[in-house]
C-alpha atoms as a PDB file:
ATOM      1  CA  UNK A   1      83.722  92.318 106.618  1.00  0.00           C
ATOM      2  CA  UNK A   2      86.602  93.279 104.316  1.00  0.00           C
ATOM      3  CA  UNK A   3      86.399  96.623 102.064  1.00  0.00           C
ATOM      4  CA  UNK A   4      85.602  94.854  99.032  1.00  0.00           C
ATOM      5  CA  UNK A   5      82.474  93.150  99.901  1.00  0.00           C
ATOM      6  CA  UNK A   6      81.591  96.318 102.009  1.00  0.00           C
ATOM      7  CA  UNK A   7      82.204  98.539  98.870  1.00  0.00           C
ATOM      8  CA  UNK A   8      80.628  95.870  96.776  1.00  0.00           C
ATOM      9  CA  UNK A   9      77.106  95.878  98.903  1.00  0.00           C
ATOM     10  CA  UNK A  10      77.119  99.845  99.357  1.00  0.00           C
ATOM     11  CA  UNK A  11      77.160  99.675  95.205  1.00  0.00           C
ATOM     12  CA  UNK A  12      74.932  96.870  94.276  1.00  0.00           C
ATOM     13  CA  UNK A  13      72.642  95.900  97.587  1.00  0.00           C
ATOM     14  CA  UNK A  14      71.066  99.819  98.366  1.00  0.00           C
ATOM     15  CA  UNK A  15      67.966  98.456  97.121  1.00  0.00           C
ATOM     16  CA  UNK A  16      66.054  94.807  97.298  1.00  0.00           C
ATOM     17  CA  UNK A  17      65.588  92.515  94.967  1.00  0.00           C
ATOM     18  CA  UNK A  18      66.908  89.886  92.020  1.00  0.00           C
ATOM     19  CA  UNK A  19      70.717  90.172  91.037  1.00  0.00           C
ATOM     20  CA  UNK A  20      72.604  87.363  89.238  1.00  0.00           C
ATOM     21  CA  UNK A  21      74.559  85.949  91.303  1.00  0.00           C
ATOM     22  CA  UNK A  22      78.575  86.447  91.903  1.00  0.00           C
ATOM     23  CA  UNK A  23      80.932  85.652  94.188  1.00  0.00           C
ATOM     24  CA  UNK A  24      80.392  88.195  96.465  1.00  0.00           C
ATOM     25  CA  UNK A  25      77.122  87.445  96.491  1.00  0.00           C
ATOM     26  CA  UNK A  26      77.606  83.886  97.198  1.00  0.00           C
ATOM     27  CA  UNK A  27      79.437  85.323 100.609  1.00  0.00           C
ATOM     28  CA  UNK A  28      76.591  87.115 101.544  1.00  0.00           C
ATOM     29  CA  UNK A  29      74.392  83.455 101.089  1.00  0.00           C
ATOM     30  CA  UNK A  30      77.224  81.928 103.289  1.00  0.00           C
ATOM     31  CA  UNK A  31      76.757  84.187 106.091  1.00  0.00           C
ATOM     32  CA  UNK A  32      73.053  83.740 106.245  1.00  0.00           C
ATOM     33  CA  UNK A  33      72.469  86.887 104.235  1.00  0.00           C
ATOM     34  CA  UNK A  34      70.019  86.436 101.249  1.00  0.00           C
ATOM     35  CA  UNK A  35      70.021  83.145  99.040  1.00  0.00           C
ATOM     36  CA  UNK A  36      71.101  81.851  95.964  1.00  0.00           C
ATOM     37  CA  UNK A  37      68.564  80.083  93.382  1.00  0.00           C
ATOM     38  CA  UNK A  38      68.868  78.720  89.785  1.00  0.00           C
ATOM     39  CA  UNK A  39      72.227  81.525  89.450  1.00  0.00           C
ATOM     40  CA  UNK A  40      69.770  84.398  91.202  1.00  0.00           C
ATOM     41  CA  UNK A  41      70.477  86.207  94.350  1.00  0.00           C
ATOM     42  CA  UNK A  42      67.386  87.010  96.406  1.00  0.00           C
ATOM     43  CA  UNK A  43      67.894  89.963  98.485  1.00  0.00           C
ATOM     44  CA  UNK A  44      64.334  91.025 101.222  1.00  0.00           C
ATOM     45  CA  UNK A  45      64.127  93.763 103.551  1.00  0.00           C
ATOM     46  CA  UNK A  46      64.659  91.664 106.735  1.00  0.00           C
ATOM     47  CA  UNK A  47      68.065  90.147 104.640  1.00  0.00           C
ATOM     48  CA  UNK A  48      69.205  94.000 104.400  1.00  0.00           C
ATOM     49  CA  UNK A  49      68.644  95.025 108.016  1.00  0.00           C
ATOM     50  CA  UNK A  50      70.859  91.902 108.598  1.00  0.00           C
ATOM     51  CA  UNK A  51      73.112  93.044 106.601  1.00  0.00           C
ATOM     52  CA  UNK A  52      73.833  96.682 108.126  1.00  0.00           C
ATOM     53  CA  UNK A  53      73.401  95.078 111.992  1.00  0.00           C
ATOM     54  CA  UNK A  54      76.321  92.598 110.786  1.00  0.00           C
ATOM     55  CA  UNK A  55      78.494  95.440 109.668  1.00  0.00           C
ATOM     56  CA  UNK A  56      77.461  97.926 112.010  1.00  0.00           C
ATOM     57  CA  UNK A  57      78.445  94.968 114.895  1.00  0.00           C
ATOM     58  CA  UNK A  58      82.177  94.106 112.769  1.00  0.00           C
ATOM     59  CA  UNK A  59      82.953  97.850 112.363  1.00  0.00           C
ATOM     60  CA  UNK A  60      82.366  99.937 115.815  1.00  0.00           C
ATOM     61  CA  UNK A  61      78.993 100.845 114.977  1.00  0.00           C
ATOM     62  CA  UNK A  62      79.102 102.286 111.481  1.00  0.00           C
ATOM     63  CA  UNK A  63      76.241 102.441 108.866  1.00  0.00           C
ATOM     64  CA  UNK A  64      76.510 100.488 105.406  1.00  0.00           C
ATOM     65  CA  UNK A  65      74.979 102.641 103.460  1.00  0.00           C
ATOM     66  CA  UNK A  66      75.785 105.905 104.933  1.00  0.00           C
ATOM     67  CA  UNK A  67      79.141 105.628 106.330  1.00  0.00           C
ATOM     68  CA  UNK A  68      82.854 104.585 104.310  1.00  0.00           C
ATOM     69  CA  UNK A  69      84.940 102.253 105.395  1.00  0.00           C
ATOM     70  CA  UNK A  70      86.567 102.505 108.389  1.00  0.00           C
ATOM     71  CA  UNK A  71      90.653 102.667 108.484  1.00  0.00           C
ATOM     72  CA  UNK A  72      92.292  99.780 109.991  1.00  0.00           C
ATOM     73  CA  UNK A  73      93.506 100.599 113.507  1.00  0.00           C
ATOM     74  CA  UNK A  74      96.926  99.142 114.761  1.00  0.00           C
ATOM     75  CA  UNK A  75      96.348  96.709 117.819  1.00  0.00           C
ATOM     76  CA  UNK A  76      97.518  98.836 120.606  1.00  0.00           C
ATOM     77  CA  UNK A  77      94.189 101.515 119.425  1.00  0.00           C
ATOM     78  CA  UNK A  78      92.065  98.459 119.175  1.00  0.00           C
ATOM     79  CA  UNK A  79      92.853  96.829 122.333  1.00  0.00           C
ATOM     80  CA  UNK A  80      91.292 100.564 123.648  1.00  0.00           C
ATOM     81  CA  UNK A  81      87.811  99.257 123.592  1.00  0.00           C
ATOM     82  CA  UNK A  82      88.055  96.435 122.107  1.00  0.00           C
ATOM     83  CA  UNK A  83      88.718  92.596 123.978  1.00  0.00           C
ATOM     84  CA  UNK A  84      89.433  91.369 120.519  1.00  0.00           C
ATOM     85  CA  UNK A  85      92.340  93.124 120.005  1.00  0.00           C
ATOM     86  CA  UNK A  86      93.849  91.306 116.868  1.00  0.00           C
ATOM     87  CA  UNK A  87      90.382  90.850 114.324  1.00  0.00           C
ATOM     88  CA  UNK A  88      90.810  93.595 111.577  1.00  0.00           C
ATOM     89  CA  UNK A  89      93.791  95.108 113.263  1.00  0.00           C
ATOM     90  CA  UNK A  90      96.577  95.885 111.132  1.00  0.00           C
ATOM     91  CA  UNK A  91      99.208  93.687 110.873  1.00  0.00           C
ATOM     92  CA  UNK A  92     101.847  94.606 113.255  1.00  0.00           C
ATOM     93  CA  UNK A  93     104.505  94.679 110.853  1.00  0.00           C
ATOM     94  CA  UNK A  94     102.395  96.648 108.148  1.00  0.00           C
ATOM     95  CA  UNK A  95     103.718  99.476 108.155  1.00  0.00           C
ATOM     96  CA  UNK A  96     107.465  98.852 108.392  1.00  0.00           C
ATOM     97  CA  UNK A  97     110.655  98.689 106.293  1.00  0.00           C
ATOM     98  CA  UNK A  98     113.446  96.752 106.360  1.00  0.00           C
ATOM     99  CA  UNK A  99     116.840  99.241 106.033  1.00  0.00           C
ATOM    100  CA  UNK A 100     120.275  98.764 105.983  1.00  0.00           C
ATOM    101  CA  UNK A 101     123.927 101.136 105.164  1.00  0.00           C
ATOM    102  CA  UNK A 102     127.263 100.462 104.579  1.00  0.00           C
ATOM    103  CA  UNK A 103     128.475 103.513 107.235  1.00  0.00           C
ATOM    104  CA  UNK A 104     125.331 104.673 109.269  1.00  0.00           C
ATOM    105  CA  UNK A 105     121.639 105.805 109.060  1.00  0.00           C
ATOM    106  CA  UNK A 106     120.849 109.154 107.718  1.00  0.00           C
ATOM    107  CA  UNK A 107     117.277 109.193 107.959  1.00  0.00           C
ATOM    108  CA  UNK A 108     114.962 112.641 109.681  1.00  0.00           C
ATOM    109  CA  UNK A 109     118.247 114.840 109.877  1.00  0.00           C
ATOM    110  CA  UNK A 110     120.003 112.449 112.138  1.00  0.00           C
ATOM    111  CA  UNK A 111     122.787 110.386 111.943  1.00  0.00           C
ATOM    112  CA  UNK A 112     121.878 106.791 114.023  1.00  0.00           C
ATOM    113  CA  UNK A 113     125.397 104.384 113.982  1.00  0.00           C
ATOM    114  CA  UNK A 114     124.745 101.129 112.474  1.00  0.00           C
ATOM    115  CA  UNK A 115     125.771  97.581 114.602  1.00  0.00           C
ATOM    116  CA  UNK A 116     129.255  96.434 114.042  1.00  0.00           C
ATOM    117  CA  UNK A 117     127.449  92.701 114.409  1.00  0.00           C
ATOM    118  CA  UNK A 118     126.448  91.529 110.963  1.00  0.00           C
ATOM    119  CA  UNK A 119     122.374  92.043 110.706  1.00  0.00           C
ATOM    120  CA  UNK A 120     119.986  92.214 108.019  1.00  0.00           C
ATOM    121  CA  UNK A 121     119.549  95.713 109.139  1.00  0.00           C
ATOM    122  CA  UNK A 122     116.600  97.547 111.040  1.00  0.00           C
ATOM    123  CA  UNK A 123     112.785  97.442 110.635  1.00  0.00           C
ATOM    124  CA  UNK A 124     111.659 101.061 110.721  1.00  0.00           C
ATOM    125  CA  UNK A 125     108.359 102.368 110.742  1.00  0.00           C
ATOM    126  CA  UNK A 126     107.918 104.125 107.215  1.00  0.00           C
ATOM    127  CA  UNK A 127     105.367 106.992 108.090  1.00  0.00           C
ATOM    128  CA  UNK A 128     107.942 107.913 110.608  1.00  0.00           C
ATOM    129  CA  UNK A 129     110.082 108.650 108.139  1.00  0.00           C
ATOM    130  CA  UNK A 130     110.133 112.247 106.328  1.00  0.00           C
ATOM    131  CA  UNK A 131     113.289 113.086 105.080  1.00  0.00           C
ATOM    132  CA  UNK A 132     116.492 110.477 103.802  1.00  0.00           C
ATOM    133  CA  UNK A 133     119.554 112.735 103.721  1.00  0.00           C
ATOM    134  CA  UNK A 134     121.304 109.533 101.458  1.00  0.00           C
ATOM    135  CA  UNK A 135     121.507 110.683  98.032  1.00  0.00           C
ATOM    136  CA  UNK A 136     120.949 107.147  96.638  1.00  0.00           C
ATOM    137  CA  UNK A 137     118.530 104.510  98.361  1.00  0.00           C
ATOM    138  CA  UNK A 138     118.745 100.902  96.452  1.00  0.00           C
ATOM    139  CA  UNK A 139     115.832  98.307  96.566  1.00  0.00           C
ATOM    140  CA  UNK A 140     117.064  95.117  96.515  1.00  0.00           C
ATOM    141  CA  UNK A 141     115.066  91.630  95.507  1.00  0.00           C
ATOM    142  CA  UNK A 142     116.745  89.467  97.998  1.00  0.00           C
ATOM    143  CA  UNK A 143     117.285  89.353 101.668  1.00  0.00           C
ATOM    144  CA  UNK A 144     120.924  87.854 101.722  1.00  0.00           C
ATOM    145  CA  UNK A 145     122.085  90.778 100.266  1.00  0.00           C
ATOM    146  CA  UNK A 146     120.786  93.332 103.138  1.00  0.00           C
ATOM    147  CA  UNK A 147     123.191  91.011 105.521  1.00  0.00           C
ATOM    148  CA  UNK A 148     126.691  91.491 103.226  1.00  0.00           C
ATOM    149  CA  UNK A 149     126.631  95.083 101.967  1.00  0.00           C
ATOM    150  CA  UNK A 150     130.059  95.076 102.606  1.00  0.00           C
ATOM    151  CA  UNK A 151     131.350  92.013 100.399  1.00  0.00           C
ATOM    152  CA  UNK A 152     129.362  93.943  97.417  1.00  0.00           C
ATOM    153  CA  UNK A 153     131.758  95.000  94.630  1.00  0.00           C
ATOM    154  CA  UNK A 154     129.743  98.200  93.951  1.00  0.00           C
ATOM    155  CA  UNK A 155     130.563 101.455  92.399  1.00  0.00           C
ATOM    156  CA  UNK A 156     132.282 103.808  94.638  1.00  0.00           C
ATOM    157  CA  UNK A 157     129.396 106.429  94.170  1.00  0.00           C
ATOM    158  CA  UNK A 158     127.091 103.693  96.485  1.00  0.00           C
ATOM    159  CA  UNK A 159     129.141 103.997  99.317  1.00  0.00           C
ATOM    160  CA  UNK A 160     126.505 106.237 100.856  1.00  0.00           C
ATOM    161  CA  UNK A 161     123.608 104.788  99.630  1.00  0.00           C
ATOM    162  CA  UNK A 162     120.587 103.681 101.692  1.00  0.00           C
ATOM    163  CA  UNK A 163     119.455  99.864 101.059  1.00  0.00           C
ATOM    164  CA  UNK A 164     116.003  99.017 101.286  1.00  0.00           C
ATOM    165  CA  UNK A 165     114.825  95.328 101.144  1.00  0.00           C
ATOM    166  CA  UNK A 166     112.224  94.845  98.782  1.00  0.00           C
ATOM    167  CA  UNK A 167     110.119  92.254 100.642  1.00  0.00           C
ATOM    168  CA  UNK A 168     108.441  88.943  99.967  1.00  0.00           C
ATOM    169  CA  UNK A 169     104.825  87.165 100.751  1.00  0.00           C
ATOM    170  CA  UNK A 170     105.577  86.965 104.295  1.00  0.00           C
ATOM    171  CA  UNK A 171     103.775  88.705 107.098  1.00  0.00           C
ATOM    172  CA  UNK A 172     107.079  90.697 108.093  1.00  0.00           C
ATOM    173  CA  UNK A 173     107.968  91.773 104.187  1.00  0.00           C
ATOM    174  CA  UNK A 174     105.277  93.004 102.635  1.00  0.00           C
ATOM    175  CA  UNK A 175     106.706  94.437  99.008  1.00  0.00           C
ATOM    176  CA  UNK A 176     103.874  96.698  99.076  1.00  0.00           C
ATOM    177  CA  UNK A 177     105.356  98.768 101.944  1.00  0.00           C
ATOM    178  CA  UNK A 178     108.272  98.689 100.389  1.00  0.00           C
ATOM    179  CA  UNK A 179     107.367  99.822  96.918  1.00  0.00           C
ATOM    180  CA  UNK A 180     105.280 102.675  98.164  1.00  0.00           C
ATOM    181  CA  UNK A 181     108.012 103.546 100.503  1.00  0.00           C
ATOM    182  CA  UNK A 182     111.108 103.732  97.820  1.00  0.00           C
ATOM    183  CA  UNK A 183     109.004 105.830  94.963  1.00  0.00           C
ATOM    184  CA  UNK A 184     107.827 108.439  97.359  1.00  0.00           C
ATOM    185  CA  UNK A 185     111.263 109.950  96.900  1.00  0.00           C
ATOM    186  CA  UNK A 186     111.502 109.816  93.635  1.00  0.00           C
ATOM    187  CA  UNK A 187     111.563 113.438  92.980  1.00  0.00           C
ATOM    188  CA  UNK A 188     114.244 113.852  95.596  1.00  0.00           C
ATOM    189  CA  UNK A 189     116.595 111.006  95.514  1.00  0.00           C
ATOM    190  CA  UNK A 190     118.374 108.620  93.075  1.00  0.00           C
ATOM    191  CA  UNK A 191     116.174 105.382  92.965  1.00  0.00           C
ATOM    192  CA  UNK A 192     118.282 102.135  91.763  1.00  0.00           C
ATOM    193  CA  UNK A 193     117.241  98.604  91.720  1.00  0.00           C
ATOM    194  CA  UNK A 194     119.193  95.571  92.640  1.00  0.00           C
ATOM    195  CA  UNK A 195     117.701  92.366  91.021  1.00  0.00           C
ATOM    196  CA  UNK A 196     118.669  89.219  90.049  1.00  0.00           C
ATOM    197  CA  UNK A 197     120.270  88.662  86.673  1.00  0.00           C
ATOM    198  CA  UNK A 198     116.784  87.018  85.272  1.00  0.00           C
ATOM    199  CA  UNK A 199     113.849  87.965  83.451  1.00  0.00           C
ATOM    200  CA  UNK A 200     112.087  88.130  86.745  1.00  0.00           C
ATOM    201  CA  UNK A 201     114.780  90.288  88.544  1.00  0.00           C
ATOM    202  CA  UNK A 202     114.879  92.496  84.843  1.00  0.00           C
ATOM    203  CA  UNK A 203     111.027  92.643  85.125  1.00  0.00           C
ATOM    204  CA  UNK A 204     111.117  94.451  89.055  1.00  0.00           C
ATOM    205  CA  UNK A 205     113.833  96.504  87.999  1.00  0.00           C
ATOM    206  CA  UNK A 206     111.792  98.022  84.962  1.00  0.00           C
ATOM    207  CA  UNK A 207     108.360  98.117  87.470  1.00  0.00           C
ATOM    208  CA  UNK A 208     110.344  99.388  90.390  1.00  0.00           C
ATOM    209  CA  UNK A 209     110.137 102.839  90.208  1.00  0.00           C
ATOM    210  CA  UNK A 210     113.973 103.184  89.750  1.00  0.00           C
ATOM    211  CA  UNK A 211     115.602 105.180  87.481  1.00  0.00           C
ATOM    212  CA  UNK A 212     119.129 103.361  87.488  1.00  0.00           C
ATOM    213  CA  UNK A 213     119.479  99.027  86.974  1.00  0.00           C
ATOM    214  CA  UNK A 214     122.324  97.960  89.679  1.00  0.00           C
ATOM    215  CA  UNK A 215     123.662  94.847  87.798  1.00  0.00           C
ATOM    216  CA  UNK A 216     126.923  93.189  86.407  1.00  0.00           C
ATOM    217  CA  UNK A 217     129.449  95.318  84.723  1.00  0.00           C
ATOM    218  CA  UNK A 218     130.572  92.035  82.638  1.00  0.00           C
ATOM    219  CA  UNK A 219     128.033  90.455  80.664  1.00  0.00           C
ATOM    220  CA  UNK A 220     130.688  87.500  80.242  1.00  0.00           C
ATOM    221  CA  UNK A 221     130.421  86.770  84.046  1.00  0.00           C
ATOM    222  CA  UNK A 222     126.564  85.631  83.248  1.00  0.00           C
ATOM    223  CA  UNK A 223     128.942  82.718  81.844  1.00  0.00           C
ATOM    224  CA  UNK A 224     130.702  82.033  85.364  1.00  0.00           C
ATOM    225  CA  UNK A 225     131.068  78.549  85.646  1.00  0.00           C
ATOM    226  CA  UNK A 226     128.359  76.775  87.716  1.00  0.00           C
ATOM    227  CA  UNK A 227     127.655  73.245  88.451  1.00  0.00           C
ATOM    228  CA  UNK A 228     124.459  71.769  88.339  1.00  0.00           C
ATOM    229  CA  UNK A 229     121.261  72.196  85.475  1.00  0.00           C
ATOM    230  CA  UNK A 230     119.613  75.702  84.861  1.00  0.00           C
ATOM    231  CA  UNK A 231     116.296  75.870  86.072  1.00  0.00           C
ATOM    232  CA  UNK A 232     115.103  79.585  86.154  1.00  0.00           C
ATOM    233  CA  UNK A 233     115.636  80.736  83.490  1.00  0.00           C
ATOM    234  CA  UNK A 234     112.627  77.736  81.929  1.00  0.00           C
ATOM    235  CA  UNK A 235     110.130  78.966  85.156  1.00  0.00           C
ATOM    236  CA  UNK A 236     110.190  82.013  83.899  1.00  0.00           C
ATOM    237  CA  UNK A 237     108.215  82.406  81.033  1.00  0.00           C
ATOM    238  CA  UNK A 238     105.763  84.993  81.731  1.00  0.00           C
ATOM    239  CA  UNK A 239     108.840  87.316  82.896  1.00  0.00           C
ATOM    240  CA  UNK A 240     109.847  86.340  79.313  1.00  0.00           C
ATOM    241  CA  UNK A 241     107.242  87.498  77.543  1.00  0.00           C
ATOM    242  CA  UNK A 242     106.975  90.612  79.183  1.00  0.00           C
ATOM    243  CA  UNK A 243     111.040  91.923  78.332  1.00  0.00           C
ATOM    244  CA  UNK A 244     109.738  90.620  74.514  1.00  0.00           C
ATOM    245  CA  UNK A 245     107.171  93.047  74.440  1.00  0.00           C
ATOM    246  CA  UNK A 246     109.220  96.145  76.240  1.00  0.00           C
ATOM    247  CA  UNK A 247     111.307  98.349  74.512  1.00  0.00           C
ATOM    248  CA  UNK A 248     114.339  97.824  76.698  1.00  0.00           C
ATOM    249  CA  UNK A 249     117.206 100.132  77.638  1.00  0.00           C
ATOM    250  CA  UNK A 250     120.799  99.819  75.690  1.00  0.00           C
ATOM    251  CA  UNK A 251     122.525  97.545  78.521  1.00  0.00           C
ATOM    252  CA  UNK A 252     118.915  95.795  79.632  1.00  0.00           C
ATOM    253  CA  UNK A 253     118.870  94.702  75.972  1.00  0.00           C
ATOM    254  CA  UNK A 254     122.270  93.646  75.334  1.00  0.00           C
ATOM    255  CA  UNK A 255     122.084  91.282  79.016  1.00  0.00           C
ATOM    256  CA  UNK A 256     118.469  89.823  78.358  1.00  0.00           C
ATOM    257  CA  UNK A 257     119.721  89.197  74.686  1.00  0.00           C
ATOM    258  CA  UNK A 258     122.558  87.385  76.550  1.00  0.00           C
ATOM    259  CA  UNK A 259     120.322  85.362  78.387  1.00  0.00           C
ATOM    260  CA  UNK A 260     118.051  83.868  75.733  1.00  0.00           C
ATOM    261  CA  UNK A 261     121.048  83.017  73.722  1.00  0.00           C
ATOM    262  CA  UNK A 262     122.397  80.819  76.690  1.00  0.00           C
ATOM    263  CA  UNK A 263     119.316  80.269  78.584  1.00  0.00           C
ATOM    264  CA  UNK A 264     121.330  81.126  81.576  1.00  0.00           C
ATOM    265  CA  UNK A 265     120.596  83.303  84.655  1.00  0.00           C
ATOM    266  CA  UNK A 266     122.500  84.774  87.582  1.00  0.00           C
ATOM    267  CA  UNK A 267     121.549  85.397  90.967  1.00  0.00           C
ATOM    268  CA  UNK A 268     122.604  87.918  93.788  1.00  0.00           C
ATOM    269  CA  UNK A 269     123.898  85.202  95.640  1.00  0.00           C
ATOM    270  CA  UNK A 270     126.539  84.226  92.796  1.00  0.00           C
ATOM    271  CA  UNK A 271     127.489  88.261  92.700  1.00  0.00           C
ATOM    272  CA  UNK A 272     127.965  87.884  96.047  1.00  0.00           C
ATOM    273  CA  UNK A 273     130.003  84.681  95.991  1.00  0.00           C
ATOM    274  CA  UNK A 274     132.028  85.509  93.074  1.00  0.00           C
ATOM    275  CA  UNK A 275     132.792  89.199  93.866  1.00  0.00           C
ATOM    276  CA  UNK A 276     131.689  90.353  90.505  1.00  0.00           C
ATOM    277  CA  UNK A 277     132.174  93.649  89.724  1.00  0.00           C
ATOM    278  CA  UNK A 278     128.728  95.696  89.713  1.00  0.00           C
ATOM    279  CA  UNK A 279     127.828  98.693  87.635  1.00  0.00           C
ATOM    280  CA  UNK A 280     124.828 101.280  87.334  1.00  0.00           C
ATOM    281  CA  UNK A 281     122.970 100.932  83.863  1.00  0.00           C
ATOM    282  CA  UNK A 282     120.239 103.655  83.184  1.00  0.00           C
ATOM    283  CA  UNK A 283     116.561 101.990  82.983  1.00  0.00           C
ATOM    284  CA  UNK A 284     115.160 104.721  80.171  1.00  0.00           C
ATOM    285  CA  UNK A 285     115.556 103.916  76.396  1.00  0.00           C
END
């Protein structure tokens, strides 16, 4: 059972009886628990002991309504006592981070040398991670970037930086891990963003956490010429109405103002490509 239906019967289910039906409720009727009538859910005594004897059998024993839910173990303390090693495990790759440096890693007061091969970088476990000795760690929106640091036309100031890739839906990305691993130095470190020239790629820089926008130093190179129709800037919309609503920084402004005059946007790949010339814009009014 997952937290939120657990949470959700400790709250509503301590006691028998009628409830108007929800979807959590219509769960419960799926798995045998209870039943649904005329938009009612009927909940007996014999429907609650099934209840905590299904939960106490998912979850090692515990008691609905007098135990919280357990943490998620990784699968290596599963496979301890359990044979079914994977069910409610953590994902493997939950807890990791995808990293990357122009020079080397300075990460836990050591220096670790970086491959001369050309990689995305190195998955690292965040939690074993407690001090960055880079002054400047950059979250970037797209993975091509983590694999050419190096053809980056960046500020000299970023030669030291740390790059952290922000992640995507997939199973080895997760942008939550990400997220929660670049703001927890935010009192210690300088926290940039490196989006896409979009409202999208505007929108994570402003939710990121970061204090500095790492974008084109040129707003006439949003103009670069490009064949083929524009398409992102018209899926966009949402991302759109969000910037409308913000009061945005100076240089934010003057680039999203840019963009709805030529409905055009720019990704990292055509930074990359084109060598443009990046700069560091402050994200605070």
């Amino acid at each position: 059972m997952k937290k939120g239906l657990f949470e959700y019967c400790q709250k509503h289910l301590r006691v028998c009886g009628k409830f108007k039906a929800s979807s959590s409720f219509e769960k419960l009727a799926c798995l045998g628990i209870g039943c649904i009538e005329s938009g009612w859910f009927y909940f007996n005594e014999k429907d609650k002991q099934q209840l905590i004897e299904l939960v106490a059998s998912e979850h090692d024993g515990i008691h609905l309504y007098r135990d919280s839910y357990p943490l998620q173990k990784t699968r290596d303390e599963k496979a301890i006592t359990q044979r079914d090693e994977k069910g409610g495990a953590l994902k493997v790759s939950e807890d990791f981070v995808l990293l990357n440096s122009l020079n080397n890693f300075r990460i836990n007061q050591q220096i670790t040398s970086i491959s001369e091969l050309t990689s995305l970088g190195q998955y690292v476990c965040a939690t074993d991670i407690n001090t960055i000795e880079h002054q400047q760690i950059v979250l970037v929106e797209n993975l091509v970037v983590m694999a050419n640091l190096k053809r980056l036309n960046i500020p000299e100031s970023l030669s030291e930086a740390l790059w952290v890739y922000r992640g995507d839906l997939q199973v080895q990305q997760q942008t939550g891990t990400a997220y929660s691993f670049f703001r927890r130095f935010k009192d210690s470190h300088q926290l940039i963003c490196f989006s896409d020239l979009d409202p999208s790629g505007i929108q994570i820089s402003l939710t990121s956490g970061a204090t500095q926008w790492l974008t084109i130093a040129d707003g006439l190179d949003l103009n670069i010429e490009l064949k083929g129709p524009e398409q992102e800037w018209f899926k966009q919309q949402k991302a759109i109405c969000y910037l409308n609503n913000q009061q945005l920084p100076t240089y934010c402004a003057s680039l999203f103002m840019k963009m709805k005059a030529s409905q055009i946007t720019l990704k990292q790949e055509h930074m990359l490509a084109h060598s443009l010339k990046l700069c560091l814009s402050p994200l605070t009014s």
